[in-house]
C-alpha atoms as a PDB file:
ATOM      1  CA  UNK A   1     -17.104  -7.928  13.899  1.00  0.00           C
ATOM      2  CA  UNK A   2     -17.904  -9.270  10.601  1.00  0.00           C
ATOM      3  CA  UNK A   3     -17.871  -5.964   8.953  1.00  0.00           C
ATOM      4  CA  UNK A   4     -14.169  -5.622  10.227  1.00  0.00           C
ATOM      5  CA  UNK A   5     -13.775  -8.889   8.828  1.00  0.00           C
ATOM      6  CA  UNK A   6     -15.427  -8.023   5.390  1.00  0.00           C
ATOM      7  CA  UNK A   7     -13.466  -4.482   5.247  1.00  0.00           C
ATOM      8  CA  UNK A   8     -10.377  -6.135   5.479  1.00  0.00           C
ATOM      9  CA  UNK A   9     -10.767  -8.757   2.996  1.00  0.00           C
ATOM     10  CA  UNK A  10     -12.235  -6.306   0.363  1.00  0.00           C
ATOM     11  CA  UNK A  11      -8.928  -4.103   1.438  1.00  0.00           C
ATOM     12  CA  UNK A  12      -6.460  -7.026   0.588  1.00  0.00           C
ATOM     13  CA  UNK A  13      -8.328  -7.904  -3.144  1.00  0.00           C
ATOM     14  CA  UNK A  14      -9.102  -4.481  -4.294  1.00  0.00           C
ATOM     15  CA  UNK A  15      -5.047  -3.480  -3.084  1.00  0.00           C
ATOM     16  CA  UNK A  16      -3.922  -6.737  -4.488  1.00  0.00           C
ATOM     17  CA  UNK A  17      -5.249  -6.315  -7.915  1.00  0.00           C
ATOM     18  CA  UNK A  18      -4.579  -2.363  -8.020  1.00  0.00           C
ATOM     19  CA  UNK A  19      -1.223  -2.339  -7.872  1.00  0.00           C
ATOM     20  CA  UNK A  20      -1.010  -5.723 -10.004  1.00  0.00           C
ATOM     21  CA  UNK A  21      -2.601  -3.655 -12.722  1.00  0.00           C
ATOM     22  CA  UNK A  22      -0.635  -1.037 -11.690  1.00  0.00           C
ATOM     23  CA  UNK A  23       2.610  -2.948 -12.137  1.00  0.00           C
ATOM     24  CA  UNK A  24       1.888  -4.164 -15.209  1.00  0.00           C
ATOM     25  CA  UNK A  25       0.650  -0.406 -16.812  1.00  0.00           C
ATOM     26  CA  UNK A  26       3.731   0.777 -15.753  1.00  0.00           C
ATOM     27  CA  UNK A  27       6.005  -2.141 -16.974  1.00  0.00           C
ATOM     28  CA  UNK A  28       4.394  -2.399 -20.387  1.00  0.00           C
ATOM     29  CA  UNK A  29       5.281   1.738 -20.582  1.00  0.00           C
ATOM     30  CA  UNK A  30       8.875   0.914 -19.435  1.00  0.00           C
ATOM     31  CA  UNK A  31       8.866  -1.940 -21.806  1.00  0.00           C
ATOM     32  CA  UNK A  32       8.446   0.943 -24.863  1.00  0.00           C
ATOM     33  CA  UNK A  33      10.609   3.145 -23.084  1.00  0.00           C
ATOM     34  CA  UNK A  34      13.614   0.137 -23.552  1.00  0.00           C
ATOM     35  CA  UNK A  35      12.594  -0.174 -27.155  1.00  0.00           C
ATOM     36  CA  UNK A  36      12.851   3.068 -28.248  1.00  0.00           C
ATOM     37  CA  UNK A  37      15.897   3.521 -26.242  1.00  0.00           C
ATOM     38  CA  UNK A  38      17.310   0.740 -27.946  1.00  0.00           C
ATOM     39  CA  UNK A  39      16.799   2.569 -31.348  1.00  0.00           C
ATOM     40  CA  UNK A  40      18.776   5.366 -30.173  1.00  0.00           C
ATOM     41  CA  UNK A  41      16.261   8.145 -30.265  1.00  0.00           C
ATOM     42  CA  UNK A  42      15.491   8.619 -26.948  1.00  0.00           C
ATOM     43  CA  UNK A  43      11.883   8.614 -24.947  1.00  0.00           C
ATOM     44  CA  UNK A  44       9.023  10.073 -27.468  1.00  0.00           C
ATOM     45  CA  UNK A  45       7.203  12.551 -26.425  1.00  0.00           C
ATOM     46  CA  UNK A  46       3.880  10.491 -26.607  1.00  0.00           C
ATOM     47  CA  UNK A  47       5.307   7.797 -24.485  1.00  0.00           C
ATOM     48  CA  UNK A  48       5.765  10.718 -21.882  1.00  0.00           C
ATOM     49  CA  UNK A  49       2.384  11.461 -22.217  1.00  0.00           C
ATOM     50  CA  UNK A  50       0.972   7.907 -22.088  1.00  0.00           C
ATOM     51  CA  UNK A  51       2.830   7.236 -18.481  1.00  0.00           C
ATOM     52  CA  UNK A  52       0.823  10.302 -17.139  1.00  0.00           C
ATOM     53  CA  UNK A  53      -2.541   9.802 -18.837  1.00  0.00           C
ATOM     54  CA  UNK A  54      -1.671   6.562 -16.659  1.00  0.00           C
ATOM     55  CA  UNK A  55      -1.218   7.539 -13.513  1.00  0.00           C
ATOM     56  CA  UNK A  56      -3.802  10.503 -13.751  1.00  0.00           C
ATOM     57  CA  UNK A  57      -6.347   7.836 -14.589  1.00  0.00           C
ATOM     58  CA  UNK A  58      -5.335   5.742 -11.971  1.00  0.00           C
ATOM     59  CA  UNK A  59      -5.363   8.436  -9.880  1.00  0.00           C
ATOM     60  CA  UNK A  60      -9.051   9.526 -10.084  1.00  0.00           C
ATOM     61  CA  UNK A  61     -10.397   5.773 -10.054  1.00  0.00           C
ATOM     62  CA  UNK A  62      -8.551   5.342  -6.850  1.00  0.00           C
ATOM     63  CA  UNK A  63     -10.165   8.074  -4.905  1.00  0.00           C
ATOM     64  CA  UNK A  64     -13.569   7.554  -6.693  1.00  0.00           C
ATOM     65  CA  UNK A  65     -13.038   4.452  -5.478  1.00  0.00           C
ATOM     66  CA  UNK A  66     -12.759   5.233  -2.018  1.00  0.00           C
ATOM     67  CA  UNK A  67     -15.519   7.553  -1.919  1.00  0.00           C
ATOM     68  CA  UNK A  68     -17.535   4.363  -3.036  1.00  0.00           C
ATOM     69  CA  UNK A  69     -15.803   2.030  -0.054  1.00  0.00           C
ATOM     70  CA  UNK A  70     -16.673   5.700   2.131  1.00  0.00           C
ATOM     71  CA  UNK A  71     -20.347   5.200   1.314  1.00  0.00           C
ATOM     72  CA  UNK A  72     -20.295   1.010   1.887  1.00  0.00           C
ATOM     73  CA  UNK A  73     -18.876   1.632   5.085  1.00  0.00           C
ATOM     74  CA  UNK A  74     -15.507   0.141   4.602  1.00  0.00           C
ATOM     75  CA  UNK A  75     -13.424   2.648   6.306  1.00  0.00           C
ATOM     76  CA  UNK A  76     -10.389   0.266   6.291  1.00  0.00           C
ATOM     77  CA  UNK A  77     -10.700  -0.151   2.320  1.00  0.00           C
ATOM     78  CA  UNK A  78     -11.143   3.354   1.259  1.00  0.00           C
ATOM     79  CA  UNK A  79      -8.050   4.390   3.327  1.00  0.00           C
ATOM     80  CA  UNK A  80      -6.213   2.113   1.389  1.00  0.00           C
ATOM     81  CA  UNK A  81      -7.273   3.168  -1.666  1.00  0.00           C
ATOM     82  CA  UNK A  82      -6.179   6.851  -0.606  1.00  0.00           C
ATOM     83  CA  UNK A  83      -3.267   5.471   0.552  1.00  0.00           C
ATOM     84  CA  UNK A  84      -2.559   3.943  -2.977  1.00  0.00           C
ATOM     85  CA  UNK A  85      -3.204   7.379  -5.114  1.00  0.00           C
ATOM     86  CA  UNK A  86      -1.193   9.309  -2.629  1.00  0.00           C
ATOM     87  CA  UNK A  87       1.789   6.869  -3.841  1.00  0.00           C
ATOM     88  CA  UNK A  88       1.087   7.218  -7.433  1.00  0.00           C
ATOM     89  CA  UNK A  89       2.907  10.308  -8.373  1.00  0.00           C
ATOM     90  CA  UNK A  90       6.454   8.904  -6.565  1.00  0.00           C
ATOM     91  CA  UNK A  91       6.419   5.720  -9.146  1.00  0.00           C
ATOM     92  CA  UNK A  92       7.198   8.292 -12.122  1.00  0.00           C
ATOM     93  CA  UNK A  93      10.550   9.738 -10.445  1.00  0.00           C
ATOM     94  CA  UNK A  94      11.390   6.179  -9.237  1.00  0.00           C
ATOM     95  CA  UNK A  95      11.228   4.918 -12.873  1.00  0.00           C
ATOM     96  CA  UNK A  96      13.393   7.758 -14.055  1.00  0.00           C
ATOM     97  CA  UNK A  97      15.768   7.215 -11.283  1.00  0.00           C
ATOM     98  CA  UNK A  98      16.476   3.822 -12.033  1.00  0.00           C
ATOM     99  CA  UNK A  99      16.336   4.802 -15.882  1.00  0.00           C
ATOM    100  CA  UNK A 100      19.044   7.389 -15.075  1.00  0.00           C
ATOM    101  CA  UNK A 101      21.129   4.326 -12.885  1.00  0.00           C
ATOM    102  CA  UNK A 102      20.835   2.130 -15.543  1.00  0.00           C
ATOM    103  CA  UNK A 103      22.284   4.454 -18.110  1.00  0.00           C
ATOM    104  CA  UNK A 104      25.143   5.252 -15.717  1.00  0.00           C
ATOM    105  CA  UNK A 105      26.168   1.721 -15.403  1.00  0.00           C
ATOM    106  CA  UNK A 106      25.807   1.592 -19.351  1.00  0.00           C
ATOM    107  CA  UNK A 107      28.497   4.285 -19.797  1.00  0.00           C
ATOM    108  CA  UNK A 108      30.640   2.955 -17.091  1.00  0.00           C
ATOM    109  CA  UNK A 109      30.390  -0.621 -18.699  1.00  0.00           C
ATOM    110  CA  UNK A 110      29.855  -0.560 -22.426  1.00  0.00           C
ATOM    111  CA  UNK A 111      30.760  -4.087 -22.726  1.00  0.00           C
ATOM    112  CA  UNK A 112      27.740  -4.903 -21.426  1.00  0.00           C
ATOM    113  CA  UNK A 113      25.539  -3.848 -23.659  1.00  0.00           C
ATOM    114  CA  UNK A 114      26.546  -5.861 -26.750  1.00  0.00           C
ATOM    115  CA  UNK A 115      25.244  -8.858 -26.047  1.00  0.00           C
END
């Protein structure tokens, strides 16, 4: 009972502070993204590069993560973790996505932008 108890609370911190790091990778990358946009020269190249050395990296300390939970005994906390890198590779078409949206309402409405 207690090792249920344990599993899940190590589940909640580690997935709590993952994707909080996560979040904030990714937003700090979008952040240069908007910068450079904003000079008119488009994404660099090393930028590109930068938001996959991220989620690669993230990647491989999730699952050597969960091979670590895997030998603890934490069954519920290293599913999570797999859980988490298996979601890792959508957040790079979701950012473009909503990069691509957010261009189309800039052409639609260019009096929105000079502010």
């Amino acid at each position: 009972m207690w090792q249920l108890v344990v599993d899940v609370l190590v589940t909640v911190v580690l997935t709590t502070v993952e994707v909080t790091a996560l979040v904030l990778a990714f937003f700090a990358i979008a952040l240069k993204v908007w910068a450079a946009d904003k000079a008119g020269r488009g994404v660099p190249r090393g930028l590109k590069r930068t938001g996959r050395a991220v989620a690669g990296t993230s990647i491989v300390l999730l699952l050597a993560c969960a091979y670590g939970l895997l030998l603890l005994h934490l069954p519920v906390a290293a599913s999570a973790q797999c859980l988490l890198a298996a979601a890792i590779p959508f957040f790079g078409p979701i950012l473009t996505g909503v990069n691509r949206l957010r261009e189309g309402l800039a052409r639609r409405c260019p009096g929105r932008q000079q502010r």
